[in-house]
N, C-alpha and C. Protein backbone atom coordinates (compact mmCIF):
# COMPACT_ATOMS: atom_id res chain seq x y z
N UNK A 1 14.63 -9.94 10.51
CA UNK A 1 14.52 -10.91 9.44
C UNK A 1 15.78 -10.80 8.58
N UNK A 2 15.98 -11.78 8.11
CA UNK A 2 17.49 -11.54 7.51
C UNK A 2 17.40 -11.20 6.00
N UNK A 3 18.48 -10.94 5.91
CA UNK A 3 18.46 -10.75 4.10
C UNK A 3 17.77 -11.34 3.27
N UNK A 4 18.02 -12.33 3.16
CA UNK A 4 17.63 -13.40 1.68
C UNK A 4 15.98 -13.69 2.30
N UNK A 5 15.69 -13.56 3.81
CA UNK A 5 14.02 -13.31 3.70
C UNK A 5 13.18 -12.30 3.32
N UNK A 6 13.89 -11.22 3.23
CA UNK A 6 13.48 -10.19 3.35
C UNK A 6 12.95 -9.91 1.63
N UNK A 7 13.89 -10.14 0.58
CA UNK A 7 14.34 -10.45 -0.37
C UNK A 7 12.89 -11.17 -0.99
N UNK A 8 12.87 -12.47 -0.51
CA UNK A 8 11.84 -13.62 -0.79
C UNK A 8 10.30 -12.97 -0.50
N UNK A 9 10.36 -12.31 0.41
CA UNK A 9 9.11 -11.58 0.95
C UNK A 9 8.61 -10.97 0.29
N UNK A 10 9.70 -9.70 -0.50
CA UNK A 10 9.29 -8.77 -1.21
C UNK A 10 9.02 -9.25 -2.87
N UNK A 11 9.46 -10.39 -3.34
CA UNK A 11 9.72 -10.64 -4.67
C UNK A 11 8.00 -11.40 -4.40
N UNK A 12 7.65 -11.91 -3.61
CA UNK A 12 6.17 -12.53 -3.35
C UNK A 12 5.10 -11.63 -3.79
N UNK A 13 5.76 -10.43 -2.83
CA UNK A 13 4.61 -9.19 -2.46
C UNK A 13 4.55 -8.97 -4.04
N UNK A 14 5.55 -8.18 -4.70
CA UNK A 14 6.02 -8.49 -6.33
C UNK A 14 4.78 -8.71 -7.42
N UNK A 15 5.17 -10.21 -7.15
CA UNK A 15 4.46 -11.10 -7.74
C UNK A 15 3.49 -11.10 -7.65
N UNK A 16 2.69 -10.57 -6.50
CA UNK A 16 0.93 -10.83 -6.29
C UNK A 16 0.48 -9.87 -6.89
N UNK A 17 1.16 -8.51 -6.51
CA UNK A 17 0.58 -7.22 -7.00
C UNK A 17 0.94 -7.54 -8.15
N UNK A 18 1.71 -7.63 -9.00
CA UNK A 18 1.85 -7.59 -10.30
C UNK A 18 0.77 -8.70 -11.22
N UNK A 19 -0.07 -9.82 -10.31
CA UNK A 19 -0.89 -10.67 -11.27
C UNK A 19 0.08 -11.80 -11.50
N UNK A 20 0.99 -12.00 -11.47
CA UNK A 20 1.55 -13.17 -11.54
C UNK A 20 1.83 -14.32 -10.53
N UNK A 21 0.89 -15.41 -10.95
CA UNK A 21 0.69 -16.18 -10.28
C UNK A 21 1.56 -17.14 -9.61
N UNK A 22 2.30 -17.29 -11.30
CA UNK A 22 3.64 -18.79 -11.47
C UNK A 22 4.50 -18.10 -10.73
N UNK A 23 4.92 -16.79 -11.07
CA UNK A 23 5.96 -16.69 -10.42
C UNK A 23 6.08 -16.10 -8.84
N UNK A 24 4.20 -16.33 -8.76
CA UNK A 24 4.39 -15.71 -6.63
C UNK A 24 4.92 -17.43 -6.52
N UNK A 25 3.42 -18.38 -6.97
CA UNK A 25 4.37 -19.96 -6.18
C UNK A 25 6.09 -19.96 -6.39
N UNK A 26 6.29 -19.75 -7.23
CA UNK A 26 8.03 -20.19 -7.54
C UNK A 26 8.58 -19.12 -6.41
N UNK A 27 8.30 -17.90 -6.22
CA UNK A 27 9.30 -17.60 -4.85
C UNK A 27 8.49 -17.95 -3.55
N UNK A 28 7.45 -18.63 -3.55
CA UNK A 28 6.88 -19.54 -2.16
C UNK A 28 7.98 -20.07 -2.31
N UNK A 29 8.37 -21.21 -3.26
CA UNK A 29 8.92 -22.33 -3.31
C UNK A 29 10.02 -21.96 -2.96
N UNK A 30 10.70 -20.90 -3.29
CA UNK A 30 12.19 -20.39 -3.23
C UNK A 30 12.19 -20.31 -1.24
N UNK A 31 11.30 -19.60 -1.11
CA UNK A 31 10.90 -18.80 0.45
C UNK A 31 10.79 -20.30 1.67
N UNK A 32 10.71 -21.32 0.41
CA UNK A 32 10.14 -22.42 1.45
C UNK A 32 11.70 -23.47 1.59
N UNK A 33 12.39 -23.21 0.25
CA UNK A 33 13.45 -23.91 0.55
C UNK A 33 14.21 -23.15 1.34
N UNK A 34 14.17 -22.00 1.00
CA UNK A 34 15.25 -20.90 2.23
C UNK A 34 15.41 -21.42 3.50
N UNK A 35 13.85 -21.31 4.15
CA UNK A 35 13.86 -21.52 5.44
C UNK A 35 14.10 -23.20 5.96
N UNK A 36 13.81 -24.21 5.35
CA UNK A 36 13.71 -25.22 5.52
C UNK A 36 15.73 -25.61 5.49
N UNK A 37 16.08 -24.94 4.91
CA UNK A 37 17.40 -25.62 4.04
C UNK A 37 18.62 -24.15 5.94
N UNK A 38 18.07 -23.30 6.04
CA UNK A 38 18.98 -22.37 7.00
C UNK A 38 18.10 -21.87 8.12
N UNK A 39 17.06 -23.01 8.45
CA UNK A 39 16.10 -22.18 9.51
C UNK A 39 15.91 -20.20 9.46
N UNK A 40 15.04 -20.90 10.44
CA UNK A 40 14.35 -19.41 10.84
C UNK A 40 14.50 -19.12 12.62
N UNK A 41 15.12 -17.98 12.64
CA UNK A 41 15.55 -17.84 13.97
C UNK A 41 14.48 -17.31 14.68
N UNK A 42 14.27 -17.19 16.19
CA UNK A 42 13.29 -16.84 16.65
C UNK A 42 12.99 -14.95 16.78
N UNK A 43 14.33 -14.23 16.42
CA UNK A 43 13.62 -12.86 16.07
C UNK A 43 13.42 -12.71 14.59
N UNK A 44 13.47 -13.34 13.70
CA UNK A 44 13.47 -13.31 12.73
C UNK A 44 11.94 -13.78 12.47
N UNK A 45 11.19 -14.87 12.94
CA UNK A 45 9.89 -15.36 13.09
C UNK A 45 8.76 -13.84 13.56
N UNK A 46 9.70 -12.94 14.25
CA UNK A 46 8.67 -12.18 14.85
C UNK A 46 8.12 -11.90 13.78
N UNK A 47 9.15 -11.56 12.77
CA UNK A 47 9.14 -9.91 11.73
C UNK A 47 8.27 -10.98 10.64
N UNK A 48 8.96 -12.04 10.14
CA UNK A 48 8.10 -12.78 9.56
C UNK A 48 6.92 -13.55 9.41
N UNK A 49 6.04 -13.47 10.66
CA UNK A 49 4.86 -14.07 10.32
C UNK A 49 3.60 -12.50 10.21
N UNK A 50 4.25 -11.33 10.21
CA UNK A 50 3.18 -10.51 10.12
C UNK A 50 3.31 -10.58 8.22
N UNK A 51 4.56 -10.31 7.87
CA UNK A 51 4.53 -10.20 6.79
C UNK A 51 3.86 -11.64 6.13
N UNK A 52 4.15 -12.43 6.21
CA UNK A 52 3.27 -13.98 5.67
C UNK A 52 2.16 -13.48 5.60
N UNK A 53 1.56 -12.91 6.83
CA UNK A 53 -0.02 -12.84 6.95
C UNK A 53 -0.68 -11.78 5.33
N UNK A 54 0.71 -10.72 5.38
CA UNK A 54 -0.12 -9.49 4.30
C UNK A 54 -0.27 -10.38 3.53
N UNK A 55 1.02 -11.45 2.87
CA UNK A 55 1.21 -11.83 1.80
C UNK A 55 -0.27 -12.72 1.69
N UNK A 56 -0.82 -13.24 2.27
CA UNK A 56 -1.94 -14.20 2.58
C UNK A 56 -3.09 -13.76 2.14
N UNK A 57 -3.05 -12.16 2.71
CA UNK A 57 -4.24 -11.40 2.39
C UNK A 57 -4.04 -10.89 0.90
N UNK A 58 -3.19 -10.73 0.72
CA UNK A 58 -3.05 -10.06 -1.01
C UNK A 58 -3.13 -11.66 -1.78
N UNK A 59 -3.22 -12.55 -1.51
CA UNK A 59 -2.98 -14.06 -2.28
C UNK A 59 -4.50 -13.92 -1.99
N UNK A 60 -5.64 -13.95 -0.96
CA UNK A 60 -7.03 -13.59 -0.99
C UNK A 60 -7.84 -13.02 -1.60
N UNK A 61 -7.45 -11.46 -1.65
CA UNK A 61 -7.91 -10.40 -2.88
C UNK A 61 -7.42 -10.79 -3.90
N UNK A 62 -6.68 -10.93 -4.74
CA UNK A 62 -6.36 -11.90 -6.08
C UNK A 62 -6.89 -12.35 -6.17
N UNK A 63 -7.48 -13.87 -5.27
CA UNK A 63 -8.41 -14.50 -5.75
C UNK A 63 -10.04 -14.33 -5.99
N UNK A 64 -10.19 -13.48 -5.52
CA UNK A 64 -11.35 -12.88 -5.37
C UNK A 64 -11.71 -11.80 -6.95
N UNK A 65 -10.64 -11.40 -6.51
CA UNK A 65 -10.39 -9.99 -7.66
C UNK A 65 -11.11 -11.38 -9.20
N UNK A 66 -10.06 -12.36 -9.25
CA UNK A 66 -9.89 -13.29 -10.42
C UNK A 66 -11.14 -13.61 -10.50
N UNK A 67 -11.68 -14.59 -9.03
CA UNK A 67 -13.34 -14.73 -9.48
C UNK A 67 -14.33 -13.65 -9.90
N UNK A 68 -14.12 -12.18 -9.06
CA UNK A 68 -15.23 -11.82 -9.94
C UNK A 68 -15.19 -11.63 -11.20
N UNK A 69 -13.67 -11.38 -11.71
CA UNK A 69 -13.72 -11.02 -12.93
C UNK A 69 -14.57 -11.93 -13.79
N UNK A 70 -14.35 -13.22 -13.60
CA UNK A 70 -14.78 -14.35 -13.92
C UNK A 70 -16.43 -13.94 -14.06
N UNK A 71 -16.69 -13.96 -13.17
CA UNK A 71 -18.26 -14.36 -13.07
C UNK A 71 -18.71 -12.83 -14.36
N UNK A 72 -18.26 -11.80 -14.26
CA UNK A 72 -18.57 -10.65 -15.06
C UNK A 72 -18.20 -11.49 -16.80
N UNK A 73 -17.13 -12.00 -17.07
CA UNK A 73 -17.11 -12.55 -17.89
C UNK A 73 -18.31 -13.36 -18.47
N UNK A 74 -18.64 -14.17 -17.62
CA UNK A 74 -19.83 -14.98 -17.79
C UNK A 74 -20.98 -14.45 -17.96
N UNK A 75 -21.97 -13.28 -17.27
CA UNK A 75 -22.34 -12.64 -17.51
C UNK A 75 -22.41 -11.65 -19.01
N UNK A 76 -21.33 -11.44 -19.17
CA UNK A 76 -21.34 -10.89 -20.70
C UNK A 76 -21.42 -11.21 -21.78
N UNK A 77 -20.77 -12.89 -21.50
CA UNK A 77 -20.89 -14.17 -22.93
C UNK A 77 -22.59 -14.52 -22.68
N UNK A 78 -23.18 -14.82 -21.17
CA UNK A 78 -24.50 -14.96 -21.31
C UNK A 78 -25.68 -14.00 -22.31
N UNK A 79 -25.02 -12.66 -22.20
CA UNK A 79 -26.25 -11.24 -22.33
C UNK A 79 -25.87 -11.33 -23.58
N UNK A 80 -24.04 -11.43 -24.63
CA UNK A 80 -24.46 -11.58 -26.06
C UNK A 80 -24.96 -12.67 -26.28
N UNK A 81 -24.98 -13.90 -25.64
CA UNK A 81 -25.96 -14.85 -26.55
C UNK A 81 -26.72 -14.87 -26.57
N UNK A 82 -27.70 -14.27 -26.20
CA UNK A 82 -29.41 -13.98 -26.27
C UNK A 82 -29.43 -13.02 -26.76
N UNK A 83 -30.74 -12.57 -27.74
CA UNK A 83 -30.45 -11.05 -28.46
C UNK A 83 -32.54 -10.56 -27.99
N UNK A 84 -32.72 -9.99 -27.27
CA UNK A 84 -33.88 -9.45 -26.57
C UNK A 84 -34.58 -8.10 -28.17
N UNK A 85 -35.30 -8.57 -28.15
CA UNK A 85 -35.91 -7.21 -29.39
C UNK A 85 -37.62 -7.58 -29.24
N UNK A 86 -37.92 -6.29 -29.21
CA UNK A 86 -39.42 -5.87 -29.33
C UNK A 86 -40.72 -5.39 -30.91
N UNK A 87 -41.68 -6.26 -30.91
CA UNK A 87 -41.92 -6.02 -32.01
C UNK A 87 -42.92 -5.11 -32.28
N UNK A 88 -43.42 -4.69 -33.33
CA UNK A 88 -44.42 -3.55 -33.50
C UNK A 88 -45.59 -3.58 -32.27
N UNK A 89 -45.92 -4.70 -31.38
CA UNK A 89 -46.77 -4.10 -30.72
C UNK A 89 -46.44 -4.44 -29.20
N UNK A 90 -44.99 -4.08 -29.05
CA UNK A 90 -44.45 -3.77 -27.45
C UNK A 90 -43.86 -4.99 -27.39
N UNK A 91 -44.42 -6.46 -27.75
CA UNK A 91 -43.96 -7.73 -27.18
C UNK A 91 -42.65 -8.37 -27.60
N UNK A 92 -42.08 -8.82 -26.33
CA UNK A 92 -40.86 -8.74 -26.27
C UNK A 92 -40.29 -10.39 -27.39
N UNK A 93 -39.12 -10.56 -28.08
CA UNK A 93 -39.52 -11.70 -28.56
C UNK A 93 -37.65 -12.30 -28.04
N UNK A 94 -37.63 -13.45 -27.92
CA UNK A 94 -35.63 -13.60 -27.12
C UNK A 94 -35.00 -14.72 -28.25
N UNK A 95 -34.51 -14.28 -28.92
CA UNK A 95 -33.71 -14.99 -29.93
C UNK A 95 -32.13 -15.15 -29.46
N UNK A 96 -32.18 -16.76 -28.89
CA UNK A 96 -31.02 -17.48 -28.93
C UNK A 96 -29.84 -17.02 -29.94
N UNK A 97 -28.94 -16.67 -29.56
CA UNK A 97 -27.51 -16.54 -31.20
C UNK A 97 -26.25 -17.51 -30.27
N UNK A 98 -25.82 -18.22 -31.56
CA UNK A 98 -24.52 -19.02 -31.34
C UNK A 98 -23.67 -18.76 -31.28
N UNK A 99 -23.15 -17.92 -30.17
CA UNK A 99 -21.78 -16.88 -30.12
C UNK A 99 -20.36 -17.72 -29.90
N UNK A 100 -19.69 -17.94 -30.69
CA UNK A 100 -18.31 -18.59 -29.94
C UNK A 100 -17.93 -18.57 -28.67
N UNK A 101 -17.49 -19.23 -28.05
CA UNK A 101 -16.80 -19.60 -26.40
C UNK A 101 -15.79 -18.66 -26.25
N UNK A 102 -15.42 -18.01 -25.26
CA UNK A 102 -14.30 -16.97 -25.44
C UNK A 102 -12.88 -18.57 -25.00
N UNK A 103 -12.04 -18.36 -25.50
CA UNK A 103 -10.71 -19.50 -25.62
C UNK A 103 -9.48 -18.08 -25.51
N UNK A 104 -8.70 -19.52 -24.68
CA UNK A 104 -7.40 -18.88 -24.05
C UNK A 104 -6.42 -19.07 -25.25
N UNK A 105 -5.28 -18.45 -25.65
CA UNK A 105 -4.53 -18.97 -27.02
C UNK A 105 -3.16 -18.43 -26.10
């Protein structure tokens, strides 16, 4: 694989592990004009489609990783807005509370 793929590959890998999203697409984009703009030779294809594949699988777990976080999120804004309390004779009573929306800033 040649230089400047090799390069593109690793700044991907980079990017995924590090959580950054914008900047894995922007070296897709970089990775996509590379090859499109100076081809891809046929030993160069060998080395490069295993690596595509990791990159594929780590772009998978990210997303996954992101949804569950997600859903745990949800889960937690659900459990404070309900407030569960028991009164002098065991019975349970579920008082609704108006908790703010968690917001991105």
């Amino acid at each position: 694989m040649s230089r400047a793929l090799t390069r593109h590959v690793a700044q991907i890998r980079a990017a995924l592990l590090s959580g950054d999203a914008q900047a894995a697409l922007a070296r897709i984009d970089d990775l996509t004009r590379s090859a499109a703009r100076h081809g891809v030779v046929p030993e160069a294809r060998e080395t490069l489609e295993p690596a595509l594949a990791e990159l594929r699988d780590l772009a998978q777990a990210a997303l996954q990783g992101a949804q569950q976080a997600a859903e745990q999120v949800r889960a937690i804004v659900q459990a404070a807005r309900s407030l569960q309390t028991y009164d002098s004779r065991g019975q349970r009573h579920v008082t609704t509370t108006q908790a703010n929306l968690p917001q991105r800033f």
